[in-house]
PDB file of N, CA and C in Angstrom:
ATOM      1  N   UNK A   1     -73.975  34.349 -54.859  1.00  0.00           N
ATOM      2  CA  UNK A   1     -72.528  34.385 -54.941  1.00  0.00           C
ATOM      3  C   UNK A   1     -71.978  33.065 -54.437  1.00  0.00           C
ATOM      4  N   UNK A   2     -71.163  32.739 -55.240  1.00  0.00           N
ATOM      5  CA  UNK A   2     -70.410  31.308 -54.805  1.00  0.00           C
ATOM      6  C   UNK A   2     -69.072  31.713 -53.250  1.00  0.00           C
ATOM      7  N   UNK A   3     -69.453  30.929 -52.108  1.00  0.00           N
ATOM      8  CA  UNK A   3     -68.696  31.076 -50.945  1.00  0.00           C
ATOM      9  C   UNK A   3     -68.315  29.724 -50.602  1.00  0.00           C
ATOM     10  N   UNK A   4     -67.719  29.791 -49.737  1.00  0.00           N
ATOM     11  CA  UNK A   4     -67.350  28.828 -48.787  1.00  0.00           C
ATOM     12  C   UNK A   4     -68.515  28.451 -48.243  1.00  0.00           C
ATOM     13  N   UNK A   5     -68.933  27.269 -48.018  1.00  0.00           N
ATOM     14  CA  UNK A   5     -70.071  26.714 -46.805  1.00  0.00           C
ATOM     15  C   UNK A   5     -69.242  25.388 -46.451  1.00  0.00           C
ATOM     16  N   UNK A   6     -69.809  25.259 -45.020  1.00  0.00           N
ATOM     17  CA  UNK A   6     -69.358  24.374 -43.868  1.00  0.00           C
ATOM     18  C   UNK A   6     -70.258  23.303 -44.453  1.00  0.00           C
ATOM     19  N   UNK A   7     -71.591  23.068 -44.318  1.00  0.00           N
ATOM     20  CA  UNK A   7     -72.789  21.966 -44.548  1.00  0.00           C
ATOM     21  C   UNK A   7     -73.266  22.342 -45.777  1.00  0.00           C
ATOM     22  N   UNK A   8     -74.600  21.499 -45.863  1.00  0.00           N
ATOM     23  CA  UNK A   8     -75.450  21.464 -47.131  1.00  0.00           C
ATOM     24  C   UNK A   8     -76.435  22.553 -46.719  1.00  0.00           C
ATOM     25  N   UNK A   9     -76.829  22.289 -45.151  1.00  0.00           N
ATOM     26  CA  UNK A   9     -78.066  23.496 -44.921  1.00  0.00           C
ATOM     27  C   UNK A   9     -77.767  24.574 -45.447  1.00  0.00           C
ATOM     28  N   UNK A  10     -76.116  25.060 -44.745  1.00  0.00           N
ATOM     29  CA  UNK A  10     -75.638  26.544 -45.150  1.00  0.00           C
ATOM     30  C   UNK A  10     -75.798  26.715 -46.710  1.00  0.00           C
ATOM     31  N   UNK A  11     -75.205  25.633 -47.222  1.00  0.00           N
ATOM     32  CA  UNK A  11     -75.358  26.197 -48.655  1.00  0.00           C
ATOM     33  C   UNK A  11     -76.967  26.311 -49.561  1.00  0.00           C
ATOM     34  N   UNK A  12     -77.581  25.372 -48.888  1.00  0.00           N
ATOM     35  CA  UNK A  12     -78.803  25.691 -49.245  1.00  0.00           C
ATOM     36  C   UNK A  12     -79.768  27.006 -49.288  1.00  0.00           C
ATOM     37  N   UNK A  13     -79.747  27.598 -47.740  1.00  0.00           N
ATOM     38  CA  UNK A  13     -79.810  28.671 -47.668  1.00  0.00           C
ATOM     39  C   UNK A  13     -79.074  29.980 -48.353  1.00  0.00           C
ATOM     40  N   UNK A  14     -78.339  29.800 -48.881  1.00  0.00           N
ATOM     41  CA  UNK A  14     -77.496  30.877 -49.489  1.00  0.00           C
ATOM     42  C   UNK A  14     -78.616  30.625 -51.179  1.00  0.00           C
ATOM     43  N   UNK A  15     -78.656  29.742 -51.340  1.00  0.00           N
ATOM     44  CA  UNK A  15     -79.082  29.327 -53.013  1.00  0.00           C
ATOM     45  C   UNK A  15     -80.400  29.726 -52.690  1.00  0.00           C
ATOM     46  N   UNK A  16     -81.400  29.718 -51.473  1.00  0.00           N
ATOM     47  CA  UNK A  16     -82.768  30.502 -51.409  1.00  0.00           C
ATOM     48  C   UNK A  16     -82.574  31.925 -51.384  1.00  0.00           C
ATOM     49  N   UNK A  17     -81.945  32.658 -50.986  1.00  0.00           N
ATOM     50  CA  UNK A  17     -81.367  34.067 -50.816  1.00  0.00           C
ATOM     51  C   UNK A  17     -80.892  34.570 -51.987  1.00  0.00           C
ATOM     52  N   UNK A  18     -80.518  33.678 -52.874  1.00  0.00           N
ATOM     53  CA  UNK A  18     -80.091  34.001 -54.231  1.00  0.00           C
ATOM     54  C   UNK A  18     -81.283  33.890 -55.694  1.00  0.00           C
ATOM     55  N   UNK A  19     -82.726  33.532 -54.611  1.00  0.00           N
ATOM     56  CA  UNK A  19     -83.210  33.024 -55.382  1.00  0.00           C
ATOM     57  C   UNK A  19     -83.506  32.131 -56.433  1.00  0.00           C
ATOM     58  N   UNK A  20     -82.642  30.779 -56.042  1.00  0.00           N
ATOM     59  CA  UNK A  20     -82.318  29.977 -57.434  1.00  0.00           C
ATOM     60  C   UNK A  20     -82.457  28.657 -56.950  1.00  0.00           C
ATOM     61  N   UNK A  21     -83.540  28.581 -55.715  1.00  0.00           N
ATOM     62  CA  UNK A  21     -83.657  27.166 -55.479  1.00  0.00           C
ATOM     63  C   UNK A  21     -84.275  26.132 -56.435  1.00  0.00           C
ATOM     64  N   UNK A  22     -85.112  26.838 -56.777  1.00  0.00           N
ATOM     65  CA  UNK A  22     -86.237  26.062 -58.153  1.00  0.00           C
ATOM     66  C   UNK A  22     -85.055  25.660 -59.188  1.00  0.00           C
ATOM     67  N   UNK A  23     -84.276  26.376 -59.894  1.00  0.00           N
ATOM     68  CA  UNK A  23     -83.598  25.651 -60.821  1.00  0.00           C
ATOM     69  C   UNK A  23     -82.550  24.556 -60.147  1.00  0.00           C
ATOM     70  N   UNK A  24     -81.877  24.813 -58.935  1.00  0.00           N
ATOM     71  CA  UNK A  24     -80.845  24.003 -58.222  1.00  0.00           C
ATOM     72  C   UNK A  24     -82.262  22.607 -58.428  1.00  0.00           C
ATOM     73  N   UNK A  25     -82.694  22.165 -58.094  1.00  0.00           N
ATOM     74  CA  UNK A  25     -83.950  21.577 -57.494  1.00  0.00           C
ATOM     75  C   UNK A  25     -83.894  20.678 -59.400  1.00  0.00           C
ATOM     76  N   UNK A  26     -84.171  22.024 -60.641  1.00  0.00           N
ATOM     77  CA  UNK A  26     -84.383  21.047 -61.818  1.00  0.00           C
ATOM     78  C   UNK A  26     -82.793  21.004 -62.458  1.00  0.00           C
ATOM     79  N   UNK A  27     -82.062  21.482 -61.757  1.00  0.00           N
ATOM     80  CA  UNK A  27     -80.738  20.764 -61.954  1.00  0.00           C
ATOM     81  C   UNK A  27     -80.180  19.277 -61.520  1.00  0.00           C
ATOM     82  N   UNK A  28     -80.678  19.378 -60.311  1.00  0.00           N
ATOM     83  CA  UNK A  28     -80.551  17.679 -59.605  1.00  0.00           C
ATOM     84  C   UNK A  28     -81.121  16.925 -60.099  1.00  0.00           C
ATOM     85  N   UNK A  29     -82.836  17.036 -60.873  1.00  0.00           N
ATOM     86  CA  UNK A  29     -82.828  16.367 -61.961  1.00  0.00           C
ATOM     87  C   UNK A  29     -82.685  15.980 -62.477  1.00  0.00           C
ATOM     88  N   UNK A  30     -82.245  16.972 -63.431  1.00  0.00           N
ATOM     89  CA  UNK A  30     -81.842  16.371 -64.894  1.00  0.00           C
ATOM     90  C   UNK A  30     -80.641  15.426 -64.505  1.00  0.00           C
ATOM     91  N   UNK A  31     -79.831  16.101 -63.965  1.00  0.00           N
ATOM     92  CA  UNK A  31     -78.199  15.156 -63.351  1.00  0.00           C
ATOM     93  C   UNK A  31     -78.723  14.146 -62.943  1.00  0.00           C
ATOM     94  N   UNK A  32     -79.235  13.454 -62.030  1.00  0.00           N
ATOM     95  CA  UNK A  32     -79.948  12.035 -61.539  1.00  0.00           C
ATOM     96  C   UNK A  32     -80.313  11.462 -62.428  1.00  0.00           C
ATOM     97  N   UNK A  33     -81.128  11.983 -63.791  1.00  0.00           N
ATOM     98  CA  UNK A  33     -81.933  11.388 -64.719  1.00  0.00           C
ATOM     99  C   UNK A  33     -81.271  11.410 -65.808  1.00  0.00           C
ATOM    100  N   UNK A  34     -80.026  12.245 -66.105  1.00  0.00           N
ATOM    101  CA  UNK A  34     -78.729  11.479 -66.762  1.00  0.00           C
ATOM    102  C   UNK A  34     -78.472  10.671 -66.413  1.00  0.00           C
ATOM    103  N   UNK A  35     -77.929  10.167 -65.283  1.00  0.00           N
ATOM    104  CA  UNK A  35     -77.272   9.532 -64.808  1.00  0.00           C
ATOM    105  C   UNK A  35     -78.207   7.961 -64.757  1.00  0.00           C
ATOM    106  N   UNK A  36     -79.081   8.084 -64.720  1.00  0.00           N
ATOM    107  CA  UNK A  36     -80.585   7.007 -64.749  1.00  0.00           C
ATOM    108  C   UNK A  36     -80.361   6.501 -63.314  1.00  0.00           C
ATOM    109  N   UNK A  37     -80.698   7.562 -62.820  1.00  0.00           N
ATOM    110  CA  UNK A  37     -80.870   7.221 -60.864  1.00  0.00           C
ATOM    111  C   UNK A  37     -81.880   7.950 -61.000  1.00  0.00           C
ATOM    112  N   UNK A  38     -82.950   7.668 -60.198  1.00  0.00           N
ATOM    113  CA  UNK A  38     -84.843   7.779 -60.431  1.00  0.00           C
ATOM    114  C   UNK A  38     -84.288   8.317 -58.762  1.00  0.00           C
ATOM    115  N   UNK A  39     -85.149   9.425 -58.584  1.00  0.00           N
ATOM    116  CA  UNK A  39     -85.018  10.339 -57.370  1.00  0.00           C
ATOM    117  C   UNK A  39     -86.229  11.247 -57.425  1.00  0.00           C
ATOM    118  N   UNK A  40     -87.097  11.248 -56.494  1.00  0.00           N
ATOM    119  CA  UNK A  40     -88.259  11.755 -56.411  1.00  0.00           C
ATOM    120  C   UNK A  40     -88.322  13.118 -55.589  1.00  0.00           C
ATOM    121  N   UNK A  41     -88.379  14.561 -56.339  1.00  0.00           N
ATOM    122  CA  UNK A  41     -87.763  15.653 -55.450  1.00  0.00           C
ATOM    123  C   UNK A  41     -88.581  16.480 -56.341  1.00  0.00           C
ATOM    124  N   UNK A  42     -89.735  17.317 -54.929  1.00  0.00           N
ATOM    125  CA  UNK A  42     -91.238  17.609 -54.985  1.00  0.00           C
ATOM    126  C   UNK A  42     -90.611  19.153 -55.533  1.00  0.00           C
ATOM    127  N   UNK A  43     -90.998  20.233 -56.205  1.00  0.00           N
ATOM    128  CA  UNK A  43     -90.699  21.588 -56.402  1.00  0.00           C
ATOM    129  C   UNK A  43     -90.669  22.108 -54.955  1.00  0.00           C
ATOM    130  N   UNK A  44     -91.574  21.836 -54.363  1.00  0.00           N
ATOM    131  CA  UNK A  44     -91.728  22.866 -53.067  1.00  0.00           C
ATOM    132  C   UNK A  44     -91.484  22.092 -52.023  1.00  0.00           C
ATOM    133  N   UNK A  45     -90.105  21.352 -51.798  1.00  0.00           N
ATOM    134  CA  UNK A  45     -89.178  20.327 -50.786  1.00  0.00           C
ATOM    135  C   UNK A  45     -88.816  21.604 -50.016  1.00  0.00           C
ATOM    136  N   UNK A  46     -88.311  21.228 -48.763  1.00  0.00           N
ATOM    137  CA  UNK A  46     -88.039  22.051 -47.894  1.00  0.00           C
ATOM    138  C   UNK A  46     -86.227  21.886 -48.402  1.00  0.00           C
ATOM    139  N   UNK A  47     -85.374  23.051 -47.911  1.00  0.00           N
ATOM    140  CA  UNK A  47     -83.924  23.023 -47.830  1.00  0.00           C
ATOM    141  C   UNK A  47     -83.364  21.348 -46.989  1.00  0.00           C
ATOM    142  N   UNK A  48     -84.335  21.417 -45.613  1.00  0.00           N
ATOM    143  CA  UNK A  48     -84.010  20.120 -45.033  1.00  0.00           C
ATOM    144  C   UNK A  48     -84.594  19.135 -45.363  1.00  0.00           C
ATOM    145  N   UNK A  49     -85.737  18.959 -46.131  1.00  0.00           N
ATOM    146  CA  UNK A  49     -86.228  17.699 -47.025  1.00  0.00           C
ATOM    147  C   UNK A  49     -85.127  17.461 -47.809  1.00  0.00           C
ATOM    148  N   UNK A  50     -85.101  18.093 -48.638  1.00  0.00           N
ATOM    149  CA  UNK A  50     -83.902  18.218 -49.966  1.00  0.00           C
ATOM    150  C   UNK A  50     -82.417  17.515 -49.694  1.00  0.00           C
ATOM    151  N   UNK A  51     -81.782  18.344 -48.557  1.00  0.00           N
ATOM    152  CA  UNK A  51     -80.704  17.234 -47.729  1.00  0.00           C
ATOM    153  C   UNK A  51     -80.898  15.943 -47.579  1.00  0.00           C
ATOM    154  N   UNK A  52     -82.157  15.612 -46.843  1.00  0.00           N
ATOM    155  CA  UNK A  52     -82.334  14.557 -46.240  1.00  0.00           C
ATOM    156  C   UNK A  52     -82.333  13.617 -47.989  1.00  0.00           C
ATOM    157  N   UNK A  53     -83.084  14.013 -48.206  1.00  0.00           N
ATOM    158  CA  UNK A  53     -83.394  13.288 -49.602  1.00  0.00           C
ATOM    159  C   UNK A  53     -82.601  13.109 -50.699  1.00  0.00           C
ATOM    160  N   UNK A  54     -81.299  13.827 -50.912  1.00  0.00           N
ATOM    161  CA  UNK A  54     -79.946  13.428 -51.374  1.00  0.00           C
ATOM    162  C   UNK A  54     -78.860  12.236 -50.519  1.00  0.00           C
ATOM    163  N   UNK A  55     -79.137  12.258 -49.391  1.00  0.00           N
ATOM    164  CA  UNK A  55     -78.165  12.291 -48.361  1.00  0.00           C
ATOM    165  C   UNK A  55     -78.681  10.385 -48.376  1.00  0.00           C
ATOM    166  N   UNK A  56     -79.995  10.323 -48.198  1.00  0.00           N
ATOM    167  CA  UNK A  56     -80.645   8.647 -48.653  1.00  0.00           C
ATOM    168  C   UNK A  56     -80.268   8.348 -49.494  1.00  0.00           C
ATOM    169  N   UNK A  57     -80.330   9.059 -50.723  1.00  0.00           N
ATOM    170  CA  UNK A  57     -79.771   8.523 -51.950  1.00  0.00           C
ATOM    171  C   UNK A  57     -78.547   8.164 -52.046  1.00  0.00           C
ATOM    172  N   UNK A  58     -77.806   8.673 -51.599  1.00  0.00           N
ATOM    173  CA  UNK A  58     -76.077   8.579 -51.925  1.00  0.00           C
ATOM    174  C   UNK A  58     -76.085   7.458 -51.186  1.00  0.00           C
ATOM    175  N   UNK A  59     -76.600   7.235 -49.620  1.00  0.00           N
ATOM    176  CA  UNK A  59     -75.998   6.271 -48.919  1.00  0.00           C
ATOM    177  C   UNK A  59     -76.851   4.873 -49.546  1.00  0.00           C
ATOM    178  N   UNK A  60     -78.194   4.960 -50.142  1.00  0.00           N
ATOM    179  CA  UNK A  60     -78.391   3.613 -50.880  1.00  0.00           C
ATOM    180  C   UNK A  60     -77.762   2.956 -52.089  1.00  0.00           C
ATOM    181  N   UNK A  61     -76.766   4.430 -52.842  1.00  0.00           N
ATOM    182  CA  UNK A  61     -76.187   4.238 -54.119  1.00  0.00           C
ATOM    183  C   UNK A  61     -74.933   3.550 -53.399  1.00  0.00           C
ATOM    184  N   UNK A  62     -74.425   4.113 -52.613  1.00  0.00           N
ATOM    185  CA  UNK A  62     -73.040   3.259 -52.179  1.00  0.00           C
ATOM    186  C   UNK A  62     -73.104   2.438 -51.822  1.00  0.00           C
ATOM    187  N   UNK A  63     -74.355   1.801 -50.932  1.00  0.00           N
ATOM    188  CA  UNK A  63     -74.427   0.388 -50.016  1.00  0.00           C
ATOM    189  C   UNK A  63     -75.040  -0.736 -51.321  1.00  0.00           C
ATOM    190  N   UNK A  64     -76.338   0.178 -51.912  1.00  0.00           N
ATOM    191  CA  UNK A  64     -76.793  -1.052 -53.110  1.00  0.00           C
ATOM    192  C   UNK A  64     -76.271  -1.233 -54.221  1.00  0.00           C
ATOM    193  N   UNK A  65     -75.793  -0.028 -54.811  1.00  0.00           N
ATOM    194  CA  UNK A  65     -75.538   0.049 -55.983  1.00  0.00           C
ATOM    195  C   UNK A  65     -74.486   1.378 -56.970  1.00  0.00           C
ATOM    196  N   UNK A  66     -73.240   0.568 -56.495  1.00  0.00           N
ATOM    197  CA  UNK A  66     -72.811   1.566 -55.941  1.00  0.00           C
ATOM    198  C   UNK A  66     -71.825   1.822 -57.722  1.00  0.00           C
ATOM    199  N   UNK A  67     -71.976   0.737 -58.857  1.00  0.00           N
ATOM    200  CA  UNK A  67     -71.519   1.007 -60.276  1.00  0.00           C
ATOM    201  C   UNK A  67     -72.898   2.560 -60.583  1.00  0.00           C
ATOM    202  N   UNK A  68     -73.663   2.612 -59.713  1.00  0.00           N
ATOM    203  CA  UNK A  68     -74.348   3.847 -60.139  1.00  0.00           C
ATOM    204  C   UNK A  68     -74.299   4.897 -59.647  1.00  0.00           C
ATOM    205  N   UNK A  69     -73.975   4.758 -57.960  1.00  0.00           N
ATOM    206  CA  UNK A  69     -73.164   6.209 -57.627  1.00  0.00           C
ATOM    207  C   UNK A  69     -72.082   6.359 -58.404  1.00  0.00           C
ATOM    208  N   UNK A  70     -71.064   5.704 -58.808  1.00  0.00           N
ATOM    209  CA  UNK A  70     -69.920   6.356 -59.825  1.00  0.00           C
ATOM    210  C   UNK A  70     -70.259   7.144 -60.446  1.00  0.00           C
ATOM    211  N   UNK A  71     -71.745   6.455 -61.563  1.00  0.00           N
ATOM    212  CA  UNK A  71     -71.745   7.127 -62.859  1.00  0.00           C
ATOM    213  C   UNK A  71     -72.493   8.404 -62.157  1.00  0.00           C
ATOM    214  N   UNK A  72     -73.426   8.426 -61.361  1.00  0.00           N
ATOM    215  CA  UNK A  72     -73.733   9.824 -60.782  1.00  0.00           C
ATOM    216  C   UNK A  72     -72.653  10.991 -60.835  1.00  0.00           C
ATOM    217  N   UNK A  73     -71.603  10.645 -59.858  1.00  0.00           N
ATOM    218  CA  UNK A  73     -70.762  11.384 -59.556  1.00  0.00           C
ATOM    219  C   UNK A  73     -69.946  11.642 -60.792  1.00  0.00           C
ATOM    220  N   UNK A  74     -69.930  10.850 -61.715  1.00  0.00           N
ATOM    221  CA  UNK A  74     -69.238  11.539 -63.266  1.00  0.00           C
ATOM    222  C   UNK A  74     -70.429  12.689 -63.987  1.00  0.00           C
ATOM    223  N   UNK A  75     -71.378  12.190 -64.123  1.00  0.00           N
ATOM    224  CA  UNK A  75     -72.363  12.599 -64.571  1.00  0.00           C
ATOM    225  C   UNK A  75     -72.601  14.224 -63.719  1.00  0.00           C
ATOM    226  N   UNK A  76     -72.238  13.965 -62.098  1.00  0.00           N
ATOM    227  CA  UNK A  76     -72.844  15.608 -61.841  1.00  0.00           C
ATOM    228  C   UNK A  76     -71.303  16.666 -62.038  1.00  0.00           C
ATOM    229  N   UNK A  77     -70.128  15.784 -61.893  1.00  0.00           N
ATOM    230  CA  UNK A  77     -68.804  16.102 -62.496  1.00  0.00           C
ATOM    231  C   UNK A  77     -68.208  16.640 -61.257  1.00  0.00           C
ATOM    232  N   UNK A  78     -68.100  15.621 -60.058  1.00  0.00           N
ATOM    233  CA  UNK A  78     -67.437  15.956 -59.023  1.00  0.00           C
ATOM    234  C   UNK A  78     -66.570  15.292 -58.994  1.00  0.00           C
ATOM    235  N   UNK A  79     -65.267  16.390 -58.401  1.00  0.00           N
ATOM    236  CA  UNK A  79     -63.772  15.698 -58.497  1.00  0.00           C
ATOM    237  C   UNK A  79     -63.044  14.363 -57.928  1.00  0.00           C
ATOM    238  N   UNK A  80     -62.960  13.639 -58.284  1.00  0.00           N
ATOM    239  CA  UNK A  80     -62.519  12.150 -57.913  1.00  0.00           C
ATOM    240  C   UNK A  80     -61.476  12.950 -56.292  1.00  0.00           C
ATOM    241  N   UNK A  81     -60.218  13.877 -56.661  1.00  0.00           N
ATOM    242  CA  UNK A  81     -59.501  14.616 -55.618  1.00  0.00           C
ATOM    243  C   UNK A  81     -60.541  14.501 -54.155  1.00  0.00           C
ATOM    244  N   UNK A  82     -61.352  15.386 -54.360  1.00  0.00           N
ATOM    245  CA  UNK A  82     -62.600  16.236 -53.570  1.00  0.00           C
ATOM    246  C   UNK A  82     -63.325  14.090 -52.691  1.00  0.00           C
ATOM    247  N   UNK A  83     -63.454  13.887 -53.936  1.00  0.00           N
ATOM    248  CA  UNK A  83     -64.226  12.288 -53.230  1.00  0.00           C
ATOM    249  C   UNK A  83     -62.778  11.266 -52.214  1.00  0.00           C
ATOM    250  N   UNK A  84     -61.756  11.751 -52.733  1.00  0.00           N
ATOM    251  CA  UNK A  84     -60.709  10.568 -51.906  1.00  0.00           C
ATOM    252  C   UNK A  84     -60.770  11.360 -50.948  1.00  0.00           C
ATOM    253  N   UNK A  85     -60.530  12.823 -50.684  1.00  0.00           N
ATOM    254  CA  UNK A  85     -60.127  13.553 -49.482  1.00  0.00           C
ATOM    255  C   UNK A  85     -61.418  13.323 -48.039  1.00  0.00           C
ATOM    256  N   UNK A  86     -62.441  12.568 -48.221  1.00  0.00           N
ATOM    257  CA  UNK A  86     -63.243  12.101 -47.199  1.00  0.00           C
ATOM    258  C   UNK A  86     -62.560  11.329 -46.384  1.00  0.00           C
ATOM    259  N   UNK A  87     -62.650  11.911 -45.183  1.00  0.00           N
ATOM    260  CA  UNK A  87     -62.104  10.907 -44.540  1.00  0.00           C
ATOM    261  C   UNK A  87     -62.859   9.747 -43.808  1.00  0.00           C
ATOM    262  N   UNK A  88     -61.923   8.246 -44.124  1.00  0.00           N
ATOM    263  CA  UNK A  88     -62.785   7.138 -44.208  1.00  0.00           C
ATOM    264  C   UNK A  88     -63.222   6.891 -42.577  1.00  0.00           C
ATOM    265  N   UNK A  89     -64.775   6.960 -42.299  1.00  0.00           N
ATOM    266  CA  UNK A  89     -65.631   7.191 -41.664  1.00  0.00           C
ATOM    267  C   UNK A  89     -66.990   5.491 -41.599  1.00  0.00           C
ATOM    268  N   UNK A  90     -67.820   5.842 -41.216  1.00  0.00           N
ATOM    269  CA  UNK A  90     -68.487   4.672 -41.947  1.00  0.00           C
ATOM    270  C   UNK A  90     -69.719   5.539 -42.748  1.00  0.00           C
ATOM    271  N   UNK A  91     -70.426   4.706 -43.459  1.00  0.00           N
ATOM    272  CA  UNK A  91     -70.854   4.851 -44.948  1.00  0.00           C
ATOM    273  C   UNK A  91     -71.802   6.180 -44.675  1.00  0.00           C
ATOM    274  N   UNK A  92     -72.662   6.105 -43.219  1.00  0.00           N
ATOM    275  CA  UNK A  92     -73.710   7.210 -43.447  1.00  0.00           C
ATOM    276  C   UNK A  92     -72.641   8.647 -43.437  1.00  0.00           C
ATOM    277  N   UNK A  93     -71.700   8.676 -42.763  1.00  0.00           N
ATOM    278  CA  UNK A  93     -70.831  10.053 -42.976  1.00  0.00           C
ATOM    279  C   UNK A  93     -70.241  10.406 -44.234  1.00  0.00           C
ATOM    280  N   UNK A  94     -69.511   9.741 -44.632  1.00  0.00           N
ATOM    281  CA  UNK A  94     -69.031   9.699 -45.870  1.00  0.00           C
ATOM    282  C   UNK A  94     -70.635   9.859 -46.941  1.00  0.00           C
ATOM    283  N   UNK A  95     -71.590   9.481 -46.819  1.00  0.00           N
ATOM    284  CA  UNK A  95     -72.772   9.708 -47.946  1.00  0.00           C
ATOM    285  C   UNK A  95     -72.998  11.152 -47.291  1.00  0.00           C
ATOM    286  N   UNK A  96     -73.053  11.604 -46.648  1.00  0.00           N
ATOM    287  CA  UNK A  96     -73.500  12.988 -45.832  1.00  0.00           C
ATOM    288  C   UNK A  96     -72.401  14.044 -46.950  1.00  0.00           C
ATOM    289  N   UNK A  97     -70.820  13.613 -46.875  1.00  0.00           N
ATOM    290  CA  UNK A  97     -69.692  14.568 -47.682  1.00  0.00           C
ATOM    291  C   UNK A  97     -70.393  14.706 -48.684  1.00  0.00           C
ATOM    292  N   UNK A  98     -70.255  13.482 -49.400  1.00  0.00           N
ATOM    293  CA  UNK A  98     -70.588  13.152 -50.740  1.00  0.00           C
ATOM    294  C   UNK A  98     -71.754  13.924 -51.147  1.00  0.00           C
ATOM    295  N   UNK A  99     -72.773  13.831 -50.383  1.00  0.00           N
ATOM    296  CA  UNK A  99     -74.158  14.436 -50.826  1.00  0.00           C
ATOM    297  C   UNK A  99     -73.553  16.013 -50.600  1.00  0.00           C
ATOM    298  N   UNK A 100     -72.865  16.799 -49.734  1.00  0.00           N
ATOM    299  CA  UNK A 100     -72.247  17.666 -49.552  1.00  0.00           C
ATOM    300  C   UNK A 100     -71.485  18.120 -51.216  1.00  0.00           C
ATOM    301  N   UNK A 101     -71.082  17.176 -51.728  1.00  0.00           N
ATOM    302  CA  UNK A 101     -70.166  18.012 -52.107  1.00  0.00           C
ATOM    303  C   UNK A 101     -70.664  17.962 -53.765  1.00  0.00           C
ATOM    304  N   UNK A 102     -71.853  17.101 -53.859  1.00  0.00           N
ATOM    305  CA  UNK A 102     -72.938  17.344 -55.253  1.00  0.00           C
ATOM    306  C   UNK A 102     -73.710  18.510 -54.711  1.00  0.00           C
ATOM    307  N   UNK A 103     -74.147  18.699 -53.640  1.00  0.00           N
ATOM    308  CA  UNK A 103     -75.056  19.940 -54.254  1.00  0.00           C
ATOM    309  C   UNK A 103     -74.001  21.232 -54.054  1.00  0.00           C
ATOM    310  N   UNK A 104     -72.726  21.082 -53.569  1.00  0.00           N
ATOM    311  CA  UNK A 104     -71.869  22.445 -53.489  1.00  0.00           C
ATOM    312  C   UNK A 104     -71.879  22.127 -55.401  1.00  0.00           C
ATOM    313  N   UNK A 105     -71.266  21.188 -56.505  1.00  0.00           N
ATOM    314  CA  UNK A 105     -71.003  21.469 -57.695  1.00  0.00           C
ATOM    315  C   UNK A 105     -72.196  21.884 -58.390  1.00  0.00           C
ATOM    316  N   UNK A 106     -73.519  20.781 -57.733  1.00  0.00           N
ATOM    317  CA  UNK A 106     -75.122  21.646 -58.855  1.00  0.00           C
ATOM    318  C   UNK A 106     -75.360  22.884 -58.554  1.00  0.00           C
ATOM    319  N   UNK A 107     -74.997  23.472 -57.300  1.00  0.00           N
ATOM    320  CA  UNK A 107     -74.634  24.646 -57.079  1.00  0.00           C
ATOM    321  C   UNK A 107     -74.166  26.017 -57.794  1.00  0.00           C
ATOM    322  N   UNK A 108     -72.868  25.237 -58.331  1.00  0.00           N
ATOM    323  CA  UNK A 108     -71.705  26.115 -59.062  1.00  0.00           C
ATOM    324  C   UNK A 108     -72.400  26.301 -60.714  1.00  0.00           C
ATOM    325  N   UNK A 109     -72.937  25.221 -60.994  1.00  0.00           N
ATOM    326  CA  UNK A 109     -73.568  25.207 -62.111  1.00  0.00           C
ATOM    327  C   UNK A 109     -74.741  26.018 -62.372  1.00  0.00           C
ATOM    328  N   UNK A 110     -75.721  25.773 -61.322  1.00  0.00           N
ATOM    329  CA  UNK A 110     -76.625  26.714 -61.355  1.00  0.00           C
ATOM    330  C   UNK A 110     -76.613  28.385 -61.271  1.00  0.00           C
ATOM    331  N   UNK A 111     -75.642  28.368 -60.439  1.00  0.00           N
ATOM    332  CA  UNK A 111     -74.722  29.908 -60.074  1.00  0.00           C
ATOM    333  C   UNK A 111     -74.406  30.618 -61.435  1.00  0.00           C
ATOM    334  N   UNK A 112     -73.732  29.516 -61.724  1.00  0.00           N
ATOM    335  CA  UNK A 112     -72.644  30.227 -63.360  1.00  0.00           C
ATOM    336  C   UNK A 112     -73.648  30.743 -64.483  1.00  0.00           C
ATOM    337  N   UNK A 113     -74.680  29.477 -64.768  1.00  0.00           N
ATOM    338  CA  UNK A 113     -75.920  29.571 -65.588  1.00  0.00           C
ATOM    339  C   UNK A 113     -76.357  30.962 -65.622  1.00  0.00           C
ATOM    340  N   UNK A 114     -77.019  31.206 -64.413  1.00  0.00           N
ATOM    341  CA  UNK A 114     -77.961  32.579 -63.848  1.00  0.00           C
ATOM    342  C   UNK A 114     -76.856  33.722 -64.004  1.00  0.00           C
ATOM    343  N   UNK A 115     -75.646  33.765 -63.664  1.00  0.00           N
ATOM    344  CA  UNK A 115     -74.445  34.704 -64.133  1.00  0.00           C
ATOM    345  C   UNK A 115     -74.155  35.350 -64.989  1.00  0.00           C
ATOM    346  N   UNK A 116     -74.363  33.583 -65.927  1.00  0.00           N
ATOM    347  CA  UNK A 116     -73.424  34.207 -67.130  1.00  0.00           C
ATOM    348  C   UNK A 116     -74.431  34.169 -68.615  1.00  0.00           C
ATOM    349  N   UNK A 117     -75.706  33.573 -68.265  1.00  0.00           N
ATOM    350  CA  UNK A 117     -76.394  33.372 -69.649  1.00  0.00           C
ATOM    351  C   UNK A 117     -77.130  34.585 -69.455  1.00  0.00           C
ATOM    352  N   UNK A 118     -77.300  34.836 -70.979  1.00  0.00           N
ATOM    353  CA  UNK A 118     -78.181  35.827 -71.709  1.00  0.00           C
ATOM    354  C   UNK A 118     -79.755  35.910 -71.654  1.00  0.00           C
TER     355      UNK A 118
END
């Protein structure tokens, strides 16, 4: 069920309880590999591997290369609104939201999928 969560752990845990970590997991995927950001994320990552290992990414996409966090963040289709409302922090916090607030949308996606398909 789609809720409110505070962090990424919380929401992580809710998506193991729901049983749907494996697809959340080949959802970030494919989205990264749209997006042509190369991200190395094992099937059987821990909830706190998985954080950690988004949470690097975002903050190397913003510090190195950051015309490719954009296209990420179009690509996983998180709200430009949702990205200004961070409040400006320095870069590892703000990559912490950010990574926050892609896996709350691969989330929603994966949620809806398992919901609503046949």
């Amino acid at each position: 069920m789609l809720s409110n969560h505070n962090n990424s752990l919380e929401l992580l845990k809710t998506v193991q309880q729901e049983q749907l970590y494996q697809k959340l997991i080949h959802q970030l995927k494919k989205d990264f590999e749209l997006a042509n950001v190369p991200i190395n994320l094992p099937l059987d990552v821990s909830p706190e591997e998985l954080k950690t290992i988004i949470h690097e990414k975002i903050y190397f996409l913003i510090v190195e290369k950051f015309p490719e966090y954009l296209n990420l963040l179009y690509v996983v289709d998180i709200s430009e609104d949702e990205v200004k409302r961070i409040a400006p922090s320095d870069v590892v916090d703000i990559s912490a939201e950010v990574s926050f607030l892609l896996l709350k949308r691969e989330w929603q996606k994966v949620w809806y999928k398992a919901k609503y398909s046949s």
